[in-house]
Protein backbone atom coordinates (compact mmCIF):
# COMPACT_ATOMS: atom_id res chain seq x y z
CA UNK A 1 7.91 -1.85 -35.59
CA UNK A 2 8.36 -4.65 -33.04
CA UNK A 3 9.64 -2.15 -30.49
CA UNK A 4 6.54 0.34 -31.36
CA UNK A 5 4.15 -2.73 -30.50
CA UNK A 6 6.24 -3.14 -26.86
CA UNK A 7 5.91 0.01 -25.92
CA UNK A 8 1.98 0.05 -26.90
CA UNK A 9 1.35 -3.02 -25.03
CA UNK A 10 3.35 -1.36 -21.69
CA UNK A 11 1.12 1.33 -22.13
CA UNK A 12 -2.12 -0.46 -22.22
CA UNK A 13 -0.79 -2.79 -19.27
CA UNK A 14 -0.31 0.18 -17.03
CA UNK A 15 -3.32 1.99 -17.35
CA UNK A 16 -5.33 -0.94 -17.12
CA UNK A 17 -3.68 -1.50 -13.43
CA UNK A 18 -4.12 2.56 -12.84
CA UNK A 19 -6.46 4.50 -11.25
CA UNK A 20 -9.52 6.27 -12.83
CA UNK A 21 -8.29 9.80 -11.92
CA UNK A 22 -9.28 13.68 -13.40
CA UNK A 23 -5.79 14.79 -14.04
CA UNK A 24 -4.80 18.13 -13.14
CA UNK A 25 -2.65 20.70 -14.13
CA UNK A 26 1.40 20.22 -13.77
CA UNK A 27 4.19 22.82 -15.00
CA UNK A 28 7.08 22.60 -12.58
CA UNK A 29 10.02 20.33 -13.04
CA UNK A 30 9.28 17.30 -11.45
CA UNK A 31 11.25 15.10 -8.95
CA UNK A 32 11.05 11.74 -8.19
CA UNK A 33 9.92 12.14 -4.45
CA UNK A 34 7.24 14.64 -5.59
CA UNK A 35 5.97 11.69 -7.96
CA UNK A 36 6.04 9.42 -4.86
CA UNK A 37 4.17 11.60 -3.17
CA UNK A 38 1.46 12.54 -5.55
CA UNK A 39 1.20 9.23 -6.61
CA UNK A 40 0.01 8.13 -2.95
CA UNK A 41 -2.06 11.20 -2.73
CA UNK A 42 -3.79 10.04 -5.90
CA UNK A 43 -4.30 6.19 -5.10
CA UNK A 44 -7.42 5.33 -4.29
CA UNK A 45 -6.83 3.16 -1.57
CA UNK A 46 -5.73 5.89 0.25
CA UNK A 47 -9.51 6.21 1.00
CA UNK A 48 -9.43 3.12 2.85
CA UNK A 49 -7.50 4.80 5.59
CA UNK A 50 -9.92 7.03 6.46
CA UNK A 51 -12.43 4.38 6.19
CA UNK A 52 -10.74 2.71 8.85
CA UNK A 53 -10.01 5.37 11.23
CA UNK A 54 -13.79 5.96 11.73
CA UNK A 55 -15.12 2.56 11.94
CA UNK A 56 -11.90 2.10 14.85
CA UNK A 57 -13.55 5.11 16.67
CA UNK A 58 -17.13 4.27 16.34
CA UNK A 59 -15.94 0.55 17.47
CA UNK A 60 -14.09 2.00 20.42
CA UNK A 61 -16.95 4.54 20.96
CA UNK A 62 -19.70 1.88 21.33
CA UNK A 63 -17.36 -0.34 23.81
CA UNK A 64 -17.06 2.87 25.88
CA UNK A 65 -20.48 3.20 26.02
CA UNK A 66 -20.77 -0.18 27.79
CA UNK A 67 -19.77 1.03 31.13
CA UNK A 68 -22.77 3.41 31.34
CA UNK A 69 -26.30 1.86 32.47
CA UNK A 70 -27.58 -0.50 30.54
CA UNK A 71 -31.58 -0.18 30.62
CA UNK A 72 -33.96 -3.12 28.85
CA UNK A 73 -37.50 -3.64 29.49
CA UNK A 74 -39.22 -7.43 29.31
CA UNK A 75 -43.13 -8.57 29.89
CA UNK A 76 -44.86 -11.18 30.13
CA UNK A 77 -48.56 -12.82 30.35
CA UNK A 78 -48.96 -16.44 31.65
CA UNK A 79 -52.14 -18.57 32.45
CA UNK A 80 -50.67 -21.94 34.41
CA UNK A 81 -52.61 -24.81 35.31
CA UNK A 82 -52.37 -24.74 39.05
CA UNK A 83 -51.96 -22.23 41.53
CA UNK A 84 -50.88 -21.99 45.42
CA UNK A 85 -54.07 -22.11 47.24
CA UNK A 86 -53.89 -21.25 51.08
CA UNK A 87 -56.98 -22.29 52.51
CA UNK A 88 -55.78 -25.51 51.25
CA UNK A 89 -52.54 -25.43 52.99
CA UNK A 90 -53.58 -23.93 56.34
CA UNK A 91 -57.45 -25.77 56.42
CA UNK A 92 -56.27 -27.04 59.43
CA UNK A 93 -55.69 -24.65 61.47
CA UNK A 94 -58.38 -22.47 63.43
CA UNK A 95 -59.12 -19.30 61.52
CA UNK A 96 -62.21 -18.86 60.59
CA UNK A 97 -61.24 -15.83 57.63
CA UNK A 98 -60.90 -17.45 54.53
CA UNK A 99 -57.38 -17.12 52.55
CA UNK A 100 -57.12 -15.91 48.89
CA UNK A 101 -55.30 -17.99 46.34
CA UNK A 102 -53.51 -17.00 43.49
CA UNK A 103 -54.73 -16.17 40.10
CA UNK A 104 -54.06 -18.52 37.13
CA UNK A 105 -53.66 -15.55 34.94
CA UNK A 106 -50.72 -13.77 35.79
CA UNK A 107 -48.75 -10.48 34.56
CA UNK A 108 -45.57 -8.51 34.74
CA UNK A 109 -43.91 -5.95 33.34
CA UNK A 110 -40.61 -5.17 34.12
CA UNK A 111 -37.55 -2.34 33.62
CA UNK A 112 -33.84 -3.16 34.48
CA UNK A 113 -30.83 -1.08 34.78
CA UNK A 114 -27.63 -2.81 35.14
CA UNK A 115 -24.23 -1.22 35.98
CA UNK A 116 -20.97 -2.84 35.24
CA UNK A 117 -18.69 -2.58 38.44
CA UNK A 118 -16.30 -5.04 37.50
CA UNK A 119 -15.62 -6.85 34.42
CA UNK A 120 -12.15 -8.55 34.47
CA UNK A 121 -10.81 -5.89 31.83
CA UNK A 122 -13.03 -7.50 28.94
CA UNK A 123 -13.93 -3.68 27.94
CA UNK A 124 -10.97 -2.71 27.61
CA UNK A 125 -9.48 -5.52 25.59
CA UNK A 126 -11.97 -5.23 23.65
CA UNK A 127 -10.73 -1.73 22.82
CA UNK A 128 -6.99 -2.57 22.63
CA UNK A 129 -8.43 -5.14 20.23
CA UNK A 130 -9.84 -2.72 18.14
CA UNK A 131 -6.96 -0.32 17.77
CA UNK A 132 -4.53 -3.03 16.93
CA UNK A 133 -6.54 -4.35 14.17
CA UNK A 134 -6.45 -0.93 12.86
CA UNK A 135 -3.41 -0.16 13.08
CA UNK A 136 -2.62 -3.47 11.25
CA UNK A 137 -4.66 -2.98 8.53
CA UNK A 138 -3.55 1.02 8.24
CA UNK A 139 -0.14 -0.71 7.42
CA UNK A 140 -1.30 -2.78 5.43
CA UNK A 141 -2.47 -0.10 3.04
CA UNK A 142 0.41 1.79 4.00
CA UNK A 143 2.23 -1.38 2.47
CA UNK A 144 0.52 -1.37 -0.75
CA UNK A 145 0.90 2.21 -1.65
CA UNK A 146 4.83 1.51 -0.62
CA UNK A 147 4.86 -0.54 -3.40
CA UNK A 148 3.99 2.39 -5.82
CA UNK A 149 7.22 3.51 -6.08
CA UNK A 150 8.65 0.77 -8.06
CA UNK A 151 6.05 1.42 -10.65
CA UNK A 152 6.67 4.98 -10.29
CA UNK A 153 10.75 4.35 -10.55
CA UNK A 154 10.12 2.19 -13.78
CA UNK A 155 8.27 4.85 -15.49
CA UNK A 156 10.22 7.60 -13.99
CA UNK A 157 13.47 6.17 -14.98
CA UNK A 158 12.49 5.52 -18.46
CA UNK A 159 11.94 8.74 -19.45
CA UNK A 160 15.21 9.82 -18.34
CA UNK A 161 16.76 7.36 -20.63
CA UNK A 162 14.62 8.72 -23.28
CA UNK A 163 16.05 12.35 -22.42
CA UNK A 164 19.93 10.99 -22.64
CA UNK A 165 18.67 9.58 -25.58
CA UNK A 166 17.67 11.87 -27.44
CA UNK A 167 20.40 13.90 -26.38
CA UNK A 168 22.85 11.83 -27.67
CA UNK A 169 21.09 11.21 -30.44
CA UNK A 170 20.80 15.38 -31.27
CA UNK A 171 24.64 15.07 -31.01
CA UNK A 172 24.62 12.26 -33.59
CA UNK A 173 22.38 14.63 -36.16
CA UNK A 174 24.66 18.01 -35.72
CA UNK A 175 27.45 15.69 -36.64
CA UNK A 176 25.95 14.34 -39.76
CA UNK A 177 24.13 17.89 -40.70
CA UNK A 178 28.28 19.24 -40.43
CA UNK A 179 29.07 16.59 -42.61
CA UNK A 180 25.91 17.39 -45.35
CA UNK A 181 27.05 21.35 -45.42
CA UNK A 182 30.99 19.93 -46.32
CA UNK A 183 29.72 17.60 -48.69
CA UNK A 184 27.68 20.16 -50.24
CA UNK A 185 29.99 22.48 -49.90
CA UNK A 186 32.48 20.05 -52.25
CA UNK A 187 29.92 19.29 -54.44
CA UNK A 188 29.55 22.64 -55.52
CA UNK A 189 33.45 22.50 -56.46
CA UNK A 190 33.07 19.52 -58.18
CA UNK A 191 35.22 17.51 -55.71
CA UNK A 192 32.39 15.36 -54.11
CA UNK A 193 29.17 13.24 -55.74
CA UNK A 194 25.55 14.10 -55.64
CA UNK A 195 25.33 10.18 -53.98
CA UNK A 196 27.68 11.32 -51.26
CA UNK A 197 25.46 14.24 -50.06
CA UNK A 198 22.19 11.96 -50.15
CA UNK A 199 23.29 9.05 -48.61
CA UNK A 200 24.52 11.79 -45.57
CA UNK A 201 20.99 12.83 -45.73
CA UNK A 202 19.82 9.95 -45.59
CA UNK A 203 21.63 8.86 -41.94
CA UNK A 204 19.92 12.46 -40.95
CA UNK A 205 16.46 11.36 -41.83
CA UNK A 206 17.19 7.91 -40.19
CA UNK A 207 18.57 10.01 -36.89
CA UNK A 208 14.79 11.89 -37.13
CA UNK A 209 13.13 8.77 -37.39
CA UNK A 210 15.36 7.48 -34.33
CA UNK A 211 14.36 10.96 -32.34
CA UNK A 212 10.81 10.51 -33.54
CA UNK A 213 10.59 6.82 -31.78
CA UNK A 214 12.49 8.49 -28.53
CA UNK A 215 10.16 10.41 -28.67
CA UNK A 216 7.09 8.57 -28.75
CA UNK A 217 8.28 6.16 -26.29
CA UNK A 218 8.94 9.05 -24.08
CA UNK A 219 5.33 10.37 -24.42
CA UNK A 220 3.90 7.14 -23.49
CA UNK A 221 5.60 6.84 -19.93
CA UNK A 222 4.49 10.24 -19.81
CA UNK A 223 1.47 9.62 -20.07
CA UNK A 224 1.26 6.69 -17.71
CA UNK A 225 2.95 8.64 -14.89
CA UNK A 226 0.58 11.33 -15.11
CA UNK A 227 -2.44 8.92 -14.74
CA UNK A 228 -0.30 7.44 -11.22
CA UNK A 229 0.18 11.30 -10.09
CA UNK A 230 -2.71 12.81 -11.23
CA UNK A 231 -1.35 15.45 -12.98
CA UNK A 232 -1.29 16.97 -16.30
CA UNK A 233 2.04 16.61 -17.65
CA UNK A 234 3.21 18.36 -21.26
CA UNK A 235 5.16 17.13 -23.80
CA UNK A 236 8.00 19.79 -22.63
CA UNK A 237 8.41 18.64 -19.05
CA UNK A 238 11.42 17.91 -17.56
CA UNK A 239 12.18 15.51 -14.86
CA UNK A 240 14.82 16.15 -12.78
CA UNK A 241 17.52 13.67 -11.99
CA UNK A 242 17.72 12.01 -8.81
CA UNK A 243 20.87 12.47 -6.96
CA UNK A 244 23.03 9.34 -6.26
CA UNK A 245 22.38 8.70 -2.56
CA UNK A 246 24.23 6.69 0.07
CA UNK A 247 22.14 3.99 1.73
CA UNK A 248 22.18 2.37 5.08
CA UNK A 249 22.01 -1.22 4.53
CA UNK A 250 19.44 -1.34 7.27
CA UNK A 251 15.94 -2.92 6.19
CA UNK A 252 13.24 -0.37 7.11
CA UNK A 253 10.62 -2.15 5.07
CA UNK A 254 6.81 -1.15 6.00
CA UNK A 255 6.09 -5.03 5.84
CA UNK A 256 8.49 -5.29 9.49
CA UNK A 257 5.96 -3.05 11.23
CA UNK A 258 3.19 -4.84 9.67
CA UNK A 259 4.69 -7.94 10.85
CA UNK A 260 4.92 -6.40 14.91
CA UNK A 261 1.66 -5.44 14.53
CA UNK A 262 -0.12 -8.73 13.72
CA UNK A 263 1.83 -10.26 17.08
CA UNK A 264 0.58 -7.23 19.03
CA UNK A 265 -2.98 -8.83 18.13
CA UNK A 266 -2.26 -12.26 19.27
CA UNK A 267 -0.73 -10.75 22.71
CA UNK A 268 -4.02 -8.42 23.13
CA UNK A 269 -6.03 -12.30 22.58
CA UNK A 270 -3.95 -13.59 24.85
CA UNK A 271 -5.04 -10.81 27.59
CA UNK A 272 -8.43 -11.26 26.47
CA UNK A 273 -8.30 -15.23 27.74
CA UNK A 274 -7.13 -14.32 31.32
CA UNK A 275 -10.22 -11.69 31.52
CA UNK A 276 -12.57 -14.59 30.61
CA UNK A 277 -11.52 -16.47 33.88
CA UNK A 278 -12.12 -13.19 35.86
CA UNK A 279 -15.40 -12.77 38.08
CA UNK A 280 -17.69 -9.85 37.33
CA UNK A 281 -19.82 -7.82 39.12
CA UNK A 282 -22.15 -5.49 38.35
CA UNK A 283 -25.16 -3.36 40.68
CA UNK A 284 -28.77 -3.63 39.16
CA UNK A 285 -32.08 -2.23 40.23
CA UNK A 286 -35.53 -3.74 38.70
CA UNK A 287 -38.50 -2.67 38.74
CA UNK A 288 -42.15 -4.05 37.77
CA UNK A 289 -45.77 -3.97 37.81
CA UNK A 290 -48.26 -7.31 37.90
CA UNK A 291 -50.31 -9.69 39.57
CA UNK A 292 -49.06 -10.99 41.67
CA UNK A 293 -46.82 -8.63 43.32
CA UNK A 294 -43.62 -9.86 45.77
CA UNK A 295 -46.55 -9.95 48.44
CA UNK A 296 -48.53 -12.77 46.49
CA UNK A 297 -50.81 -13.60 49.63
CA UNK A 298 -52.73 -9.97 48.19
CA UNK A 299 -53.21 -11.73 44.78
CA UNK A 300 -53.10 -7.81 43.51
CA UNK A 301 -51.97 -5.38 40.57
CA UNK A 302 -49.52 -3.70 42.05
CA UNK A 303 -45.78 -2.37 41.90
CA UNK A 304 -42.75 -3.14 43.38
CA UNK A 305 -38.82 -3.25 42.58
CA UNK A 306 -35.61 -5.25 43.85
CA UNK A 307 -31.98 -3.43 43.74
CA UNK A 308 -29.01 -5.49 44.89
CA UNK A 309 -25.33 -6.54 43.46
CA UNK A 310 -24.92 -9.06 40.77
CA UNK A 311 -21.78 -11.80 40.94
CA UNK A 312 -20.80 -14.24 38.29
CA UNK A 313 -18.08 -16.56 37.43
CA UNK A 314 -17.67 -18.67 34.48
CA UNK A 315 -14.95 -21.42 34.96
CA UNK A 316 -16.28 -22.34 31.26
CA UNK A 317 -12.43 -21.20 29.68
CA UNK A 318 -10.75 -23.11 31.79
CA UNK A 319 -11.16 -26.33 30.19
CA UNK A 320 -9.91 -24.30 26.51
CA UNK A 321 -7.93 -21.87 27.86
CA UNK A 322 -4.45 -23.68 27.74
CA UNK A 323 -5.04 -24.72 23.86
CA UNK A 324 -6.19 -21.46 22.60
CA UNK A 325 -2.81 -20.08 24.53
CA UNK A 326 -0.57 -22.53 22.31
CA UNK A 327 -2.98 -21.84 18.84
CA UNK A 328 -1.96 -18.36 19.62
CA UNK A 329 1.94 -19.15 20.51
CA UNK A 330 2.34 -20.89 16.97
CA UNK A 331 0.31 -18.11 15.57
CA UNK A 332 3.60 -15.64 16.75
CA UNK A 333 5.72 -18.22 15.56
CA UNK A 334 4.25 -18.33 12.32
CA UNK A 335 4.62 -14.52 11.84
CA UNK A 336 8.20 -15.19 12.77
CA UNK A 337 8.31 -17.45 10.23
CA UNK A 338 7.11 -15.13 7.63
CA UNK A 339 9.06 -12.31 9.04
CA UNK A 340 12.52 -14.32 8.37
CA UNK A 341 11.21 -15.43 4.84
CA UNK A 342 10.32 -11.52 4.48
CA UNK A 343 13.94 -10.64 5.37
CA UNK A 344 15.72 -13.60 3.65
CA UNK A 345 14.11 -12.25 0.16
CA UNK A 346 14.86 -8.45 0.16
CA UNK A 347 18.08 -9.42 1.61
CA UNK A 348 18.57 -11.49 -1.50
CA UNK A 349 16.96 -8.81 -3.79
CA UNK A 350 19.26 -6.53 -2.20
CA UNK A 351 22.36 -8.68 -2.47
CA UNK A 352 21.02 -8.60 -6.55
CA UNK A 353 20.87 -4.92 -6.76
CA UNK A 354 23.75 -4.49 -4.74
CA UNK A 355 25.95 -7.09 -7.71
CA UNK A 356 23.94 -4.60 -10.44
CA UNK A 357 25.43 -1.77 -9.11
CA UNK A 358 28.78 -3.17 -9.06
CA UNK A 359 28.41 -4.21 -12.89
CA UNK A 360 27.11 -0.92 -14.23
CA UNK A 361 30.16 1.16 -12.12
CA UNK A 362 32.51 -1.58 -13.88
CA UNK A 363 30.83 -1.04 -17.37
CA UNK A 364 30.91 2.58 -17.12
CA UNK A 365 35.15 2.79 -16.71
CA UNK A 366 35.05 0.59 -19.94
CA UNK A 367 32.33 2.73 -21.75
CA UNK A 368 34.70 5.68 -21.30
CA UNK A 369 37.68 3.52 -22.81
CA UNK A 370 35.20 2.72 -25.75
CA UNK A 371 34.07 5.97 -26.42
CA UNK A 372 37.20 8.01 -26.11
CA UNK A 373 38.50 5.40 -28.86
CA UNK A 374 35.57 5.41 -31.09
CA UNK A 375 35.60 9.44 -30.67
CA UNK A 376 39.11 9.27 -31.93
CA UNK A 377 37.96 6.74 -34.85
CA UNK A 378 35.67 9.46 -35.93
CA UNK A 379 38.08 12.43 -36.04
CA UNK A 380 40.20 10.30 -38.06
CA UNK A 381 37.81 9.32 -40.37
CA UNK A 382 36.16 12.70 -40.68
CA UNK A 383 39.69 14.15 -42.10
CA UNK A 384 40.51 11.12 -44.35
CA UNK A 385 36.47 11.90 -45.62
CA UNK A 386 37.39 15.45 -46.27
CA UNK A 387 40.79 13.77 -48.06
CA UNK A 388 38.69 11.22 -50.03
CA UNK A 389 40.48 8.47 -48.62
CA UNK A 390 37.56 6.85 -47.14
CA UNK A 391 33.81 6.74 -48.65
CA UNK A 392 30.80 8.47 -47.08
CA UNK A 393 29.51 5.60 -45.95
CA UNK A 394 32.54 4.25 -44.53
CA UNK A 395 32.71 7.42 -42.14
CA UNK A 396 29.22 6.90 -41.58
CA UNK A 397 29.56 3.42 -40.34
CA UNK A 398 32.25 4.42 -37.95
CA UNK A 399 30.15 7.42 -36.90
CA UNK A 400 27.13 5.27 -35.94
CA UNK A 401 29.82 2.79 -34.19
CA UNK A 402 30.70 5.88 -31.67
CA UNK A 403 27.18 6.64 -31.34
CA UNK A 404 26.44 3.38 -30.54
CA UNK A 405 29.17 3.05 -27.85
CA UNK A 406 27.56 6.86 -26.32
CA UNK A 407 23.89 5.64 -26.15
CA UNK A 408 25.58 2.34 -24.18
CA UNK A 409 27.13 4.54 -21.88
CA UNK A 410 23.70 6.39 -21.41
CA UNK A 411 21.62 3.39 -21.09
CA UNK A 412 24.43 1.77 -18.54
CA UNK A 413 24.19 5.54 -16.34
CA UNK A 414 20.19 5.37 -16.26
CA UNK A 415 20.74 1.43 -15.42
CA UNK A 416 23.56 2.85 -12.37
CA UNK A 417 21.24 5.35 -10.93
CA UNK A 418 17.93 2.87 -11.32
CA UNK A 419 19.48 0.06 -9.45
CA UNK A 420 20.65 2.46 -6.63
CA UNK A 421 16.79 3.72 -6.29
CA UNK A 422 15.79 -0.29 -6.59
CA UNK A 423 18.39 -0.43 -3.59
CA UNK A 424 16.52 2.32 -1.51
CA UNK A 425 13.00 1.13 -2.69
CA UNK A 426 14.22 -2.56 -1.58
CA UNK A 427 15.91 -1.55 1.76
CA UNK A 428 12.82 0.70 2.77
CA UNK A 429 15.39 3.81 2.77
């Protein structure tokens, strides 16, 4: 009962974590790598990658567009207290036409185009900028749908030990249905009891009842790994067995690139501070229409334009320049720092797995020791049961011993191959 409640609970817990998904259709024999793959196919966040993609372009696309013109528009209408007047200024002299003054009310409106010529690179910073940060958070995602496959190798894993399971426990049930026909068999002669036969049928019903749980448990992780892959998967489907693969002892990890791509960032920054303490230039042409006009001694409506080069230098960066170069030095360093950390734990994890794999190889040689006994046990007893030297539920306990010792040996081969995958899954191989 206790066990039933486990696995209930490991159902709920995974599909409460897994995605909300319309499950389709499976029939082929799956593999593990297929469930990897479907399982990323089917994340959600898989979206986000897209998402980010476009928003990188239309960034990129809009920092393009700032080397073409750039047109704005301005106006204006002013009344000011005073006002050049130049019969006041040249009274003196002898000219008898009288000067016009300007007009207190005054008005402009004005169109600019400026072209950058030179811009110290900001542009395209700007743009390296924008791919890096994509790229960065593209791993990122590509990160957290790595970590999938441990979910998927949990669930994946523990349905094959329900399949050796109830394998071994099939093997368990022809051995004790054997044992009901020779019992029967010998109670027909007289030469066995009636409580003989039943308490036989009895370790067959408890055998159904074992295949029955197997089986139940084995429905649930099915039933979890079709909501991670999106597929529809039947009772009757069978996952194939991984093969036992050497790995490199390399790390490979999609964190590492993550990690190289957060200190491409702070280098791009870093270019980004020399282009601030670069000069730029840039050609312009204005043009407007007001009162007064550049000829203000005509105190007219009228148009006119100016076109020239534009030069400016900001020494502003200089004075912060040298401390945002060291905030972004221990910014690297800090990566670094997390980079080693990174390393220093799967290294450990891997020095775990690798000790796991050790123990299971080691507990496997003594699993075949056990069961070759306990398979001789059982011979013996079967013929000293057919003798009447032993009772029926002597046999049966040494029967159920042998089992016992197989179903070890299963669990310890589904523990073998799962720590070798935890190995890969660790190592990024």
């Amino acid at each position: 009962m206790c066990r039933n409640i486990q696995i209930h609970l490991i159902v709920l817990a995974f599909l409460s974590t897994a995605p909300s998904i319309t499950l389709k259709a499976q029939t082929s024999k799956l593999t593990l790598e297929e469930c990897y793959r479907l399982a990323k196919e089917n994340y959600p966040m898989i979206k986000k990658l897209g998402i980010i993609t476009k928003t990188a372009d239309y960034t990129i696309e809009n920092a393009n567009k700032s080397y073409l013109p750039q047109i704005s528009f301005a106006g204006q209408a002013t009344y000011q207290s005073q006002t050049i007047s130049f019969s006041d200024v040249l009274g003196s002299l002898p000219i008898s036409t009288s000067l016009p003054s300007l007009s207190k009310d005054q008005y402009k409106i004005q169109g600019e185009v400026d072209q950058i010529l030179y811009d110290g690179g900001v542009i395209h910073h700007q743009k390296a900028l924008t791919k890096a940060n994509a790229e960065l958070q593209t791993q990122n995602i590509e990160t957290s749908l790595y970590a999938l496959r441990q979910k998927i190798n949990t669930l994946f894993f523990s349905i094959l030990l329900m399949d050796a399971q109830l394998k071994q426990n099939q093997i368990k049930k022809n051995s004790l249905e054997t044992q009901v026909q020779k019992a029967e068999a010998a109670l027909q002669y007289g030469t066995a009891y009636r409580s003989n036969v039943d308490e036989l049928k009895a370790e067959v019903v408890n055998t159904e009842m074992t295949d029955t749980e197997y089986s139940s448990n084995r429905k649930a992780y099915l039933t979890m790994l079709a909501v991670f892959i999106g597929q529809n998967i039947s009772g009757s489907s069978e996952l194939e067995s991984p093969d036992q693969e050497l790995l490199s002892s390399d790390i490979n990890r999609p964190e590492l690139k993550a990690f190289d791509l957060q200190k491409s960032i702070y280098n791009v920054q870093e270019q980004q501070l020399k282009s601030d303490l670069l000069p730029k230039v840039s050609a312009f042409f204005q043009g407007a229409y007001g009162r007064p006009t550049l000829n203000i001694i005509e105190n007219k409506f009228g148009p006119w334009f100016i076109t020239g080069l534009r030069f400016s230098w900001s020494l502003e960066s200089l004075y912060t320049s040298s401390n945002k170069k060291s905030i972004l030095e221990l910014n690297r360093k800090a990566v670094d720092t997390d980079r080693e950390t990174f390393l220093f734990t799967t290294k450990m994890d891997l020095s775990q797995q690798n000790e796991d794999v050790k123990k299971y190889n080691e507990l496997l040689k003594q699993d075949e020791t056990v069961i070759n006994l306990r398979r001789s046990v059982t011979k013996s007893a079967e013929a000293q049961l057919a003798n009447g030297v032993i009772t029926t539920h002597e046999y049966i306990q040494k029967l159920n011993t042998e089992h016992l010792a197989a179903q070890t040996m299963v669990l310890h081969q589904i523990q073998l191959l799962q720590a070798k995958y935890n190995q890969k899954f660790i190592s990024g191989n």
